[in-house]
PDB file of N, CA and C in Angstrom:
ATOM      1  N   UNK A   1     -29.549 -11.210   4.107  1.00  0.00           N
ATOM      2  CA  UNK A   1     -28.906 -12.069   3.118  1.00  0.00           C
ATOM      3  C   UNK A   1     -28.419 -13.331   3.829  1.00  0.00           C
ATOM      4  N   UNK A   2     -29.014 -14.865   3.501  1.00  0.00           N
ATOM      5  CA  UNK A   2     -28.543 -15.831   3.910  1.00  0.00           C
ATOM      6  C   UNK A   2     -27.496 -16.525   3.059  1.00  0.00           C
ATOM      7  N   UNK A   3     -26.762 -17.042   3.160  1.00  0.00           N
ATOM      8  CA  UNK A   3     -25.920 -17.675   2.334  1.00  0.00           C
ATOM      9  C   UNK A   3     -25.380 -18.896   2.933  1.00  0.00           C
ATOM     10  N   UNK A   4     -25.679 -20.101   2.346  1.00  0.00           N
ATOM     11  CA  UNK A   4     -25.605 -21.459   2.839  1.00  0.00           C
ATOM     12  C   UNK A   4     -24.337 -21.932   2.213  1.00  0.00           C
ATOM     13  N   UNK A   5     -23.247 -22.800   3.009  1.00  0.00           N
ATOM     14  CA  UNK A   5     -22.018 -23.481   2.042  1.00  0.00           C
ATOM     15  C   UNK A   5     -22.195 -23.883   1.030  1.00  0.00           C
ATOM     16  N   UNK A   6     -23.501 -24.604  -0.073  1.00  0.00           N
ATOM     17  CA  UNK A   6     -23.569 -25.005  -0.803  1.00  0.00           C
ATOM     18  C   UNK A   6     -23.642 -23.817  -2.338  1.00  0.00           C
ATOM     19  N   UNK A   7     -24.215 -22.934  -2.080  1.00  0.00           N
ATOM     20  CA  UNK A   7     -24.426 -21.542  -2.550  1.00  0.00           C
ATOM     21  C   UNK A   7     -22.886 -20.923  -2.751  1.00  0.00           C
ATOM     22  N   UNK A   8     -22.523 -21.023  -1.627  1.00  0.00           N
ATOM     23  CA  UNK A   8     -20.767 -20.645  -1.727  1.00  0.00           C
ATOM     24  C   UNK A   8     -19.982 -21.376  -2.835  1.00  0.00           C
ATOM     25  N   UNK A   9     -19.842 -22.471  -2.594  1.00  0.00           N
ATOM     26  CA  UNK A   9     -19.483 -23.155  -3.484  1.00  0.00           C
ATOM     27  C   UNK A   9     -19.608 -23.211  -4.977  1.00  0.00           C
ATOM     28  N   UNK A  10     -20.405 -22.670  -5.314  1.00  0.00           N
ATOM     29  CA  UNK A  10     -20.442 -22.372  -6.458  1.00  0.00           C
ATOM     30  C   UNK A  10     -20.930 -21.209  -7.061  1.00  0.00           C
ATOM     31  N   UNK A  11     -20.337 -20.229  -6.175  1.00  0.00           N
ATOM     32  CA  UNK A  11     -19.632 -18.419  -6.788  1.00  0.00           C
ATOM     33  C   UNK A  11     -18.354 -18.706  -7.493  1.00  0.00           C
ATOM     34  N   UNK A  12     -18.880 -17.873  -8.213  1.00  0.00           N
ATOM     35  CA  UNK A  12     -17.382 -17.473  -8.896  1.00  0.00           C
ATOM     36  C   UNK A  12     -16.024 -17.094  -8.047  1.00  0.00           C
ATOM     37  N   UNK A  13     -14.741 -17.425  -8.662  1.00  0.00           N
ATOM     38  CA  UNK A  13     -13.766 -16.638  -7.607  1.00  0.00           C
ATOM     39  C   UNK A  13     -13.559 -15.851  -7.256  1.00  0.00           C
ATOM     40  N   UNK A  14     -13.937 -14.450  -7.860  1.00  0.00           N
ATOM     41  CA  UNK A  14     -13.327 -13.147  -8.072  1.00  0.00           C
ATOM     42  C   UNK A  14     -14.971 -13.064  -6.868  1.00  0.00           C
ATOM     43  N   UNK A  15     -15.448 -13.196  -6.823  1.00  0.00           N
ATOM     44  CA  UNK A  15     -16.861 -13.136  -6.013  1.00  0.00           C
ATOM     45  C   UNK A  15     -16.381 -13.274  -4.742  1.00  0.00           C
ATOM     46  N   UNK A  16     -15.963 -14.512  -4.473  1.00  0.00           N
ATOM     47  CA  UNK A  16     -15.775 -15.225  -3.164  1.00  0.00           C
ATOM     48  C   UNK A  16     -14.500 -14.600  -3.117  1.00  0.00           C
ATOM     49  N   UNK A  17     -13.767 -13.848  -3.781  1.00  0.00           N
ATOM     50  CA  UNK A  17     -12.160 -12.860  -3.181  1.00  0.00           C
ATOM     51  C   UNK A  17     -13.057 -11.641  -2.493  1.00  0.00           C
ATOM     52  N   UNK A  18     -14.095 -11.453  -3.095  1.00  0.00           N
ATOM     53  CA  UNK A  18     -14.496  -9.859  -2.441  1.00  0.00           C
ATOM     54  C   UNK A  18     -15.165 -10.340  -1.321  1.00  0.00           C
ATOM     55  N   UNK A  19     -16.145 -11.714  -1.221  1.00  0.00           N
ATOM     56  CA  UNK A  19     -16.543 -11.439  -0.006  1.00  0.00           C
ATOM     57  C   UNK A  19     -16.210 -12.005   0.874  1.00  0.00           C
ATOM     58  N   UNK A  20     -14.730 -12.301   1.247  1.00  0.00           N
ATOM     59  CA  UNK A  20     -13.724 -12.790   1.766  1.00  0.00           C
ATOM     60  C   UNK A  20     -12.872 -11.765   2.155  1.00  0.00           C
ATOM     61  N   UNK A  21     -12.585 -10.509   1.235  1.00  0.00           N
ATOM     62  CA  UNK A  21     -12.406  -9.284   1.694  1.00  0.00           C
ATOM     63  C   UNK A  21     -13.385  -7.740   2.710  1.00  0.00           C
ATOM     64  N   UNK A  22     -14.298  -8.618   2.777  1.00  0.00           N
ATOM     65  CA  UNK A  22     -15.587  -7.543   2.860  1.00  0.00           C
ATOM     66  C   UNK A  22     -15.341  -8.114   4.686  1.00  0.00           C
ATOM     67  N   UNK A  23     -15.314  -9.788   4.708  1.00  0.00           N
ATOM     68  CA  UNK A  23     -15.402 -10.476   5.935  1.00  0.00           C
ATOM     69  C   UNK A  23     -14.023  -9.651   7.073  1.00  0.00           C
ATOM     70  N   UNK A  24     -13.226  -9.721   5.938  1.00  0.00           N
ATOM     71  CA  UNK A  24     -11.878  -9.875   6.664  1.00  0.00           C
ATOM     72  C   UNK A  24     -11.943  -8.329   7.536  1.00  0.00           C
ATOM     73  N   UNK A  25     -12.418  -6.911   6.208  1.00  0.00           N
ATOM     74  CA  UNK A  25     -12.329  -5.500   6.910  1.00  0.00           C
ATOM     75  C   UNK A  25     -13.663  -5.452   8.509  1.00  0.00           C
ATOM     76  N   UNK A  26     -14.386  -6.345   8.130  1.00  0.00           N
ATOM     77  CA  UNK A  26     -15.651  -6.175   9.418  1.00  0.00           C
ATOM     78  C   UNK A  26     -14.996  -6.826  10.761  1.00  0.00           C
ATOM     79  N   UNK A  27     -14.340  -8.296  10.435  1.00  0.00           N
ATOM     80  CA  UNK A  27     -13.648  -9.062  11.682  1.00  0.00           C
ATOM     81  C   UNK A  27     -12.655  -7.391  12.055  1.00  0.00           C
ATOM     82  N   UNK A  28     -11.721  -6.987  11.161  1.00  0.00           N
ATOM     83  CA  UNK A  28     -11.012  -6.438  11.378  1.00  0.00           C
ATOM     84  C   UNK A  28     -11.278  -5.312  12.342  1.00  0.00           C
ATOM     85  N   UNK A  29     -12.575  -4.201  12.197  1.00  0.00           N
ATOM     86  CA  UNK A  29     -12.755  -3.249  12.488  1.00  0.00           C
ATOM     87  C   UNK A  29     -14.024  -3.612  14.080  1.00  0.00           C
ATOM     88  N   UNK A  30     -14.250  -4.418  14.306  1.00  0.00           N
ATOM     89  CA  UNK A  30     -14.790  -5.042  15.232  1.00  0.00           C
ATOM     90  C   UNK A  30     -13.578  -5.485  16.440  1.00  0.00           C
ATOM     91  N   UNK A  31     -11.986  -6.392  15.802  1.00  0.00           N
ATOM     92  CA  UNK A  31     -11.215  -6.167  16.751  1.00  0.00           C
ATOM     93  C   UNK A  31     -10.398  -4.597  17.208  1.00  0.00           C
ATOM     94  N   UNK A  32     -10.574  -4.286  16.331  1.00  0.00           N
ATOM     95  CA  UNK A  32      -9.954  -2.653  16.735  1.00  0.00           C
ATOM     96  C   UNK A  32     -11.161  -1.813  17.750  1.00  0.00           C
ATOM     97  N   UNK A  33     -12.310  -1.818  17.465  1.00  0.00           N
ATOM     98  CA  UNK A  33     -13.108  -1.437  18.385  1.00  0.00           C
ATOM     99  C   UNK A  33     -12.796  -1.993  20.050  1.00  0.00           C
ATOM    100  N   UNK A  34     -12.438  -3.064  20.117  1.00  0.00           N
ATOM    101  CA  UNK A  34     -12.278  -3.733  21.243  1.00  0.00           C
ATOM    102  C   UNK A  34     -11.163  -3.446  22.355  1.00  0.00           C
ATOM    103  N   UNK A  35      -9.981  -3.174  21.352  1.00  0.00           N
ATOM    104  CA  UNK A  35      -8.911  -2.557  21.780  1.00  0.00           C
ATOM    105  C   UNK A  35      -9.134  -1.349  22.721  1.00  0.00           C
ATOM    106  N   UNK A  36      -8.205  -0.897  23.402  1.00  0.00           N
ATOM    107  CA  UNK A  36      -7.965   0.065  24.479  1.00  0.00           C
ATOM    108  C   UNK A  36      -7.245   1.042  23.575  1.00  0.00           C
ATOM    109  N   UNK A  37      -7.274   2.480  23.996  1.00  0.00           N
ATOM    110  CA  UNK A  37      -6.704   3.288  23.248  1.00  0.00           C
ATOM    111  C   UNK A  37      -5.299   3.163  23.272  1.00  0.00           C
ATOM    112  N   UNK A  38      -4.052   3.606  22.111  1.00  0.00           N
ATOM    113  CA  UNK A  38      -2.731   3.711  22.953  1.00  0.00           C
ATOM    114  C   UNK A  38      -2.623   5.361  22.952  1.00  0.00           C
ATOM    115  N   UNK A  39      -1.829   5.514  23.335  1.00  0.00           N
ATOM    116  CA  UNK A  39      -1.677   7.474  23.706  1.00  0.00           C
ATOM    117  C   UNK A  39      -0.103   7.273  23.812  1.00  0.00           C
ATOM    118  N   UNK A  40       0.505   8.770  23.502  1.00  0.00           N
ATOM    119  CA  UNK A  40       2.023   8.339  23.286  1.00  0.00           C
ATOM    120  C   UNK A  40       2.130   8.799  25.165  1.00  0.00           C
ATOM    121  N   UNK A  41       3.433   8.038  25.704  1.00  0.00           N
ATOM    122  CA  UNK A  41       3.572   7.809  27.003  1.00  0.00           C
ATOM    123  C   UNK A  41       3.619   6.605  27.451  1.00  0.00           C
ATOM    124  N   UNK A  42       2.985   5.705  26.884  1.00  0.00           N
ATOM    125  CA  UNK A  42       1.894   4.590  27.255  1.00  0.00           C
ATOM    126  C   UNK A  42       3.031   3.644  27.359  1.00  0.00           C
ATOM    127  N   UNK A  43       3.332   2.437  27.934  1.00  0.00           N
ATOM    128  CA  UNK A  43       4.344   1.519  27.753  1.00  0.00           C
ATOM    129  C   UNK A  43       3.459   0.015  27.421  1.00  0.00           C
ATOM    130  N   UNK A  44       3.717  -0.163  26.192  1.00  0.00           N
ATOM    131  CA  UNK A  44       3.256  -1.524  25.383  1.00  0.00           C
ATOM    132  C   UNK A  44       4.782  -2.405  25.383  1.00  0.00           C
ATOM    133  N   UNK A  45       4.045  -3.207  24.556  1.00  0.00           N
ATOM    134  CA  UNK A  45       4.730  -4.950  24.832  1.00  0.00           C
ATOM    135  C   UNK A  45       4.126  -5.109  23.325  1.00  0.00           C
ATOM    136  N   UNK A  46       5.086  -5.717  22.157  1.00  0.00           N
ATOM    137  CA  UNK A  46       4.834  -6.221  21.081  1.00  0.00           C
ATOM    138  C   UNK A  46       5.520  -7.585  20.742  1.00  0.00           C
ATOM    139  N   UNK A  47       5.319  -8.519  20.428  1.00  0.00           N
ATOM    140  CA  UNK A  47       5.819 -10.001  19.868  1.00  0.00           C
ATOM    141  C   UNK A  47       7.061  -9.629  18.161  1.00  0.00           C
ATOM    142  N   UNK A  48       8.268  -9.505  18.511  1.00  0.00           N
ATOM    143  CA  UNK A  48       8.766  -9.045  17.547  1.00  0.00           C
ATOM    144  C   UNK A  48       9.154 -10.363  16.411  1.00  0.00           C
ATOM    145  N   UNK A  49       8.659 -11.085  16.807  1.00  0.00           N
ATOM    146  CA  UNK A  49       8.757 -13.231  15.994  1.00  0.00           C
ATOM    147  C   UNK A  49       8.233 -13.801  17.885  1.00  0.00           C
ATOM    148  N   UNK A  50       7.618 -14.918  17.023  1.00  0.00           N
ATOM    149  CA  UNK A  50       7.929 -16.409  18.000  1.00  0.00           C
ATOM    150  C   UNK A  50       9.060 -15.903  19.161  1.00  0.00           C
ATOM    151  N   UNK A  51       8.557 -16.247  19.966  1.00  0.00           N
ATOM    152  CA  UNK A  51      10.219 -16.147  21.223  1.00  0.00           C
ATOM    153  C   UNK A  51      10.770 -14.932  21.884  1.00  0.00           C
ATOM    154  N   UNK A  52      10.694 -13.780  20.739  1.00  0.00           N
ATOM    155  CA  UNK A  52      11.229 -12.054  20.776  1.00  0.00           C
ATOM    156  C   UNK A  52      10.056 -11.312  21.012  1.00  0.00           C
ATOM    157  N   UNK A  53      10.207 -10.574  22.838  1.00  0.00           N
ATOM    158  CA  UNK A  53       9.056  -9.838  23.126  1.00  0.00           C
ATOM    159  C   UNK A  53       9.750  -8.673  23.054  1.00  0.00           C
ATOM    160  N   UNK A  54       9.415  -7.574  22.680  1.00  0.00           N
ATOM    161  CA  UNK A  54      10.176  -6.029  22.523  1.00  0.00           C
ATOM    162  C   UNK A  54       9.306  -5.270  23.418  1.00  0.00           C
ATOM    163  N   UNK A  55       9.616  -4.398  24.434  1.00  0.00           N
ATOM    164  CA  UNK A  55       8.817  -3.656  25.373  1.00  0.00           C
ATOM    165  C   UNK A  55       9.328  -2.203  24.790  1.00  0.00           C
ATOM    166  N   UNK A  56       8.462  -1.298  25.109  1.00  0.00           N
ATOM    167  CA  UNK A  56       8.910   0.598  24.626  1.00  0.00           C
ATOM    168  C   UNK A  56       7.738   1.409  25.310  1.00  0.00           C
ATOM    169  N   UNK A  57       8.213   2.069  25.008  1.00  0.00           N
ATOM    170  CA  UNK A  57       7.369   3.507  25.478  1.00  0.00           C
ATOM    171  C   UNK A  57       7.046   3.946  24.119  1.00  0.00           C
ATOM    172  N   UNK A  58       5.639   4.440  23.917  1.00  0.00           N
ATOM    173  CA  UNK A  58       4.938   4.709  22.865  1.00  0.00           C
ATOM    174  C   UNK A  58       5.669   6.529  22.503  1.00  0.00           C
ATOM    175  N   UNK A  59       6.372   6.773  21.126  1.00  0.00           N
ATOM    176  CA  UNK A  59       6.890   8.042  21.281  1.00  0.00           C
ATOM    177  C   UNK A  59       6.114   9.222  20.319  1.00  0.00           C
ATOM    178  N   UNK A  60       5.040   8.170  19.752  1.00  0.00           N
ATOM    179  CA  UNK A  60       4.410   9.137  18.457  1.00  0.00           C
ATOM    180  C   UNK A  60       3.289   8.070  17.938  1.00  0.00           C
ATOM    181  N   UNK A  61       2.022   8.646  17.478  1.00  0.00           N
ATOM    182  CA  UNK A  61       1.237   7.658  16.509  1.00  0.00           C
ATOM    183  C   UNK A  61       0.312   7.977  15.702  1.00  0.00           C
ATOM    184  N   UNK A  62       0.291   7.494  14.745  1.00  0.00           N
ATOM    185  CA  UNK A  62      -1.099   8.028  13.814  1.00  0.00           C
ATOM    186  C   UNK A  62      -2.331   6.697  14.235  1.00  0.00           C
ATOM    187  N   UNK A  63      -3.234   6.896  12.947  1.00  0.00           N
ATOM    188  CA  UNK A  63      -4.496   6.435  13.080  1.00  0.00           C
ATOM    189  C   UNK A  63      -4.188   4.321  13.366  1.00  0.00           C
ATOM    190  N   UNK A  64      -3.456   4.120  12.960  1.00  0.00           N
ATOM    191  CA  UNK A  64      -3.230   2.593  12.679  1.00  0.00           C
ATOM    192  C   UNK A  64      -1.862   2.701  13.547  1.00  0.00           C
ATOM    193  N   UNK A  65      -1.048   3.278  13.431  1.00  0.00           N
ATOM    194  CA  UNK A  65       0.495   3.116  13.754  1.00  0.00           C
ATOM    195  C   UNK A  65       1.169   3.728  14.595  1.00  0.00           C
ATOM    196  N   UNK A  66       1.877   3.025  15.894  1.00  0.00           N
ATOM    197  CA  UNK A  66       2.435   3.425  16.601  1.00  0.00           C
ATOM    198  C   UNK A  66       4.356   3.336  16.354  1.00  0.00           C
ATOM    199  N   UNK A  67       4.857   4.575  17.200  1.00  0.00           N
ATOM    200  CA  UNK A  67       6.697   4.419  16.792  1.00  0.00           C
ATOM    201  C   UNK A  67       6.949   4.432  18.708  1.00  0.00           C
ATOM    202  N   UNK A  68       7.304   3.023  18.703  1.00  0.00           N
ATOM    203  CA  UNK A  68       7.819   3.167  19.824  1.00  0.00           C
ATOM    204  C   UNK A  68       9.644   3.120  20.297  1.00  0.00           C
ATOM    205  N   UNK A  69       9.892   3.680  21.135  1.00  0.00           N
ATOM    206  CA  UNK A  69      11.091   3.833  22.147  1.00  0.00           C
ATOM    207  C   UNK A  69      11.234   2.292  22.560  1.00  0.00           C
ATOM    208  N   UNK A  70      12.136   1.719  22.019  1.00  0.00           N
ATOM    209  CA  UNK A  70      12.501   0.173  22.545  1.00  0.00           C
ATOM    210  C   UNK A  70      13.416  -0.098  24.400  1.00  0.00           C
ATOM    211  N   UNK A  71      12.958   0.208  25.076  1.00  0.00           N
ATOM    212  CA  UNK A  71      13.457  -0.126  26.398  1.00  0.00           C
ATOM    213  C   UNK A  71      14.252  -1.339  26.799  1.00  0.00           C
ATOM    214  N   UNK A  72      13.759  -2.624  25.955  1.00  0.00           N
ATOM    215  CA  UNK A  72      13.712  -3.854  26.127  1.00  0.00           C
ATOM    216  C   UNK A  72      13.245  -4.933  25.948  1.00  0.00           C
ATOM    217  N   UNK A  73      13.938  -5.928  25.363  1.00  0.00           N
ATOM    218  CA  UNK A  73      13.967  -6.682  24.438  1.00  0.00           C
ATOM    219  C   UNK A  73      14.252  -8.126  24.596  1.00  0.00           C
ATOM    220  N   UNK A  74      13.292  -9.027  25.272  1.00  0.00           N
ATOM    221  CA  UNK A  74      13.917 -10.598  25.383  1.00  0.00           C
ATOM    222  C   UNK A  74      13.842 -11.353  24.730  1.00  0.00           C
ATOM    223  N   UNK A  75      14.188 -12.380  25.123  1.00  0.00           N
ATOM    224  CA  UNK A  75      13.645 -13.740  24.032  1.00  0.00           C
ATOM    225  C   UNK A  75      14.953 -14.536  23.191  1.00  0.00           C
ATOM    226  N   UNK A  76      15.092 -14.965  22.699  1.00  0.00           N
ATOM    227  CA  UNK A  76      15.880 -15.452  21.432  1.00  0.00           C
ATOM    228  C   UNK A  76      15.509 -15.170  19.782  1.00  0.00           C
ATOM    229  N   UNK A  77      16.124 -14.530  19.666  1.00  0.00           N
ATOM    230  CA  UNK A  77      16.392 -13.786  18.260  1.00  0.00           C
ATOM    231  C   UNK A  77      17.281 -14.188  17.137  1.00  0.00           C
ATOM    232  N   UNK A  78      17.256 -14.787  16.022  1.00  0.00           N
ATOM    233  CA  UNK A  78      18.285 -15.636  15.013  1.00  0.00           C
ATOM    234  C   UNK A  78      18.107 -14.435  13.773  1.00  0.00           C
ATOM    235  N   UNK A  79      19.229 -14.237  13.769  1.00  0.00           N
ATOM    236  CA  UNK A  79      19.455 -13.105  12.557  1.00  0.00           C
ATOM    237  C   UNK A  79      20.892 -13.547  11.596  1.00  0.00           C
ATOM    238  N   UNK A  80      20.635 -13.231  10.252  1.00  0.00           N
ATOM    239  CA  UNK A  80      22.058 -13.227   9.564  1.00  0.00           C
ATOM    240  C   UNK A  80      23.439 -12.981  10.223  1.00  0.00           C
ATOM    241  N   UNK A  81      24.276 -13.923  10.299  1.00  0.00           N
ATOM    242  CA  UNK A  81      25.893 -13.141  10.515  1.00  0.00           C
ATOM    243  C   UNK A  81      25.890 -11.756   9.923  1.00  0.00           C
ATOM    244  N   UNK A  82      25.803 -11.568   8.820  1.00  0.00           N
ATOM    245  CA  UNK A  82      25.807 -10.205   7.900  1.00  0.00           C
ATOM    246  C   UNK A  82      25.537  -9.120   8.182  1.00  0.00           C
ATOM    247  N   UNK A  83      24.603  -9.439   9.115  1.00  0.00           N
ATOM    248  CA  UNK A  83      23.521  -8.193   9.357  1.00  0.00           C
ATOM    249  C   UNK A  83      23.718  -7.771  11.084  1.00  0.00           C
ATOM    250  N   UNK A  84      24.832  -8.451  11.658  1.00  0.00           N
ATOM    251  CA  UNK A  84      24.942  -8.016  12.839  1.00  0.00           C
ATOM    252  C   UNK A  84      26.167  -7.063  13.103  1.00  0.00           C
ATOM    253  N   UNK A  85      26.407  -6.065  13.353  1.00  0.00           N
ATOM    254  CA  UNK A  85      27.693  -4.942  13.960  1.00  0.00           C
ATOM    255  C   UNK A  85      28.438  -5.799  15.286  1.00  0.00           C
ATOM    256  N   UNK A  86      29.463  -6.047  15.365  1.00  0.00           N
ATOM    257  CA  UNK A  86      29.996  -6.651  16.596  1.00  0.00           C
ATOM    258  C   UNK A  86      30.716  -5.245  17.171  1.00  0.00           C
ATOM    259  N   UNK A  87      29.823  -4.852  18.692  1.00  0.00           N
ATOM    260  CA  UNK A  87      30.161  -3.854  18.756  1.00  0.00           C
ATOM    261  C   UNK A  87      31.123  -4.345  20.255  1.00  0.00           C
ATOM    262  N   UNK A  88      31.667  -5.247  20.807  1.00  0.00           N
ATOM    263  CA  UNK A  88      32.265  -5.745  21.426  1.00  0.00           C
ATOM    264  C   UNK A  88      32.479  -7.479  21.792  1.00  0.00           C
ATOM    265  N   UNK A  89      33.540  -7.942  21.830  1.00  0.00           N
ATOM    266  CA  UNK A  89      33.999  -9.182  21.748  1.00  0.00           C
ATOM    267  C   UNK A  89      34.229 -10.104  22.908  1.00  0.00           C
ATOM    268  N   UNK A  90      33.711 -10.559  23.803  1.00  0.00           N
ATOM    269  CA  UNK A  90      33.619 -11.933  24.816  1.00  0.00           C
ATOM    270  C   UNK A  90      34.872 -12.366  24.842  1.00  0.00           C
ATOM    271  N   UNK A  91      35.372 -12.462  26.123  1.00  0.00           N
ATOM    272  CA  UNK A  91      36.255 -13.333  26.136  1.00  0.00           C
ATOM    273  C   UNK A  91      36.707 -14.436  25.567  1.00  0.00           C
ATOM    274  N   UNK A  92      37.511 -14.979  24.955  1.00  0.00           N
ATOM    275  CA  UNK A  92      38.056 -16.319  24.264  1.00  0.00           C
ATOM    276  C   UNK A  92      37.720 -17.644  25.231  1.00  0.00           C
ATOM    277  N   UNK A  93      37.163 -18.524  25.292  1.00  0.00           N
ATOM    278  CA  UNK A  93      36.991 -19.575  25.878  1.00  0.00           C
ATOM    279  C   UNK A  93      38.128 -20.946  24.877  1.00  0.00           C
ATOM    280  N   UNK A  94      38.935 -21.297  25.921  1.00  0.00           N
ATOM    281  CA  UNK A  94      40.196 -21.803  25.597  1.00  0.00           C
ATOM    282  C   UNK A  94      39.119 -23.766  24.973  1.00  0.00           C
ATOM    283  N   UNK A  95      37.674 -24.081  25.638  1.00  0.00           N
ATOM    284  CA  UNK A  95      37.285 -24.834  25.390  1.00  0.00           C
ATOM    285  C   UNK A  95      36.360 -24.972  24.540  1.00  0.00           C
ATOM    286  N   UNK A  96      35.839 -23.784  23.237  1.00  0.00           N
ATOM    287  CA  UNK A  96      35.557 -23.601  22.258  1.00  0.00           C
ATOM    288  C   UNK A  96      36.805 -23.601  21.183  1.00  0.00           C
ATOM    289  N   UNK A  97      37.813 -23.224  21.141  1.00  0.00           N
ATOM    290  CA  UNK A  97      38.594 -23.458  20.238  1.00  0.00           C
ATOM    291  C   UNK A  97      38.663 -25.306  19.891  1.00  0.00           C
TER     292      UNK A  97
END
């Protein structure tokens, strides 16, 4: 099956959603082939945002999904006031007031 841009162009949408979906599962299953196995033990490195690298020890996984043990965690991280526990308080700096 050849299919030239001009041909594309004038499929229908619901057409060009499926074979845009058809593209996406083959790229997809072609990078997973490529990949190295993980096995629980294993110590990975994941990008948790821009900036935030999270390191763990792999503790469990199914077919797609790993639960890892967080060891460590760098980077700069911006989260809600709301959503943070202050589980201890810094000294007062007399030149922030």
């Amino acid at each position: 099956m050849t299919t030239d841009a001009t041909s594309l162009k004038t499929k229908p949408t619901p057409e060009l959603e499926t074979l845009m979906a058809l593209i996406e599962g083959i790229l997809a299953d072609r990078e997973d082939a490529t990949r190295q196995p993980i096995n629980v033990g294993d110590t990975v490195s994941f990008d948790l945002r821009k900036g935030c690298t999270v390191e763990g020890v792999v503790v469990g996984k199914t077919d797609k999904r790993v639960k890892i043990s967080c060891t460590k965690i760098g980077g700069v991280y911006q989260i809600a006031t709301k959503n943070v526990v202050l589980e201890s308080s810094a000294p007062i700096n007399e030149e922030e007031e």
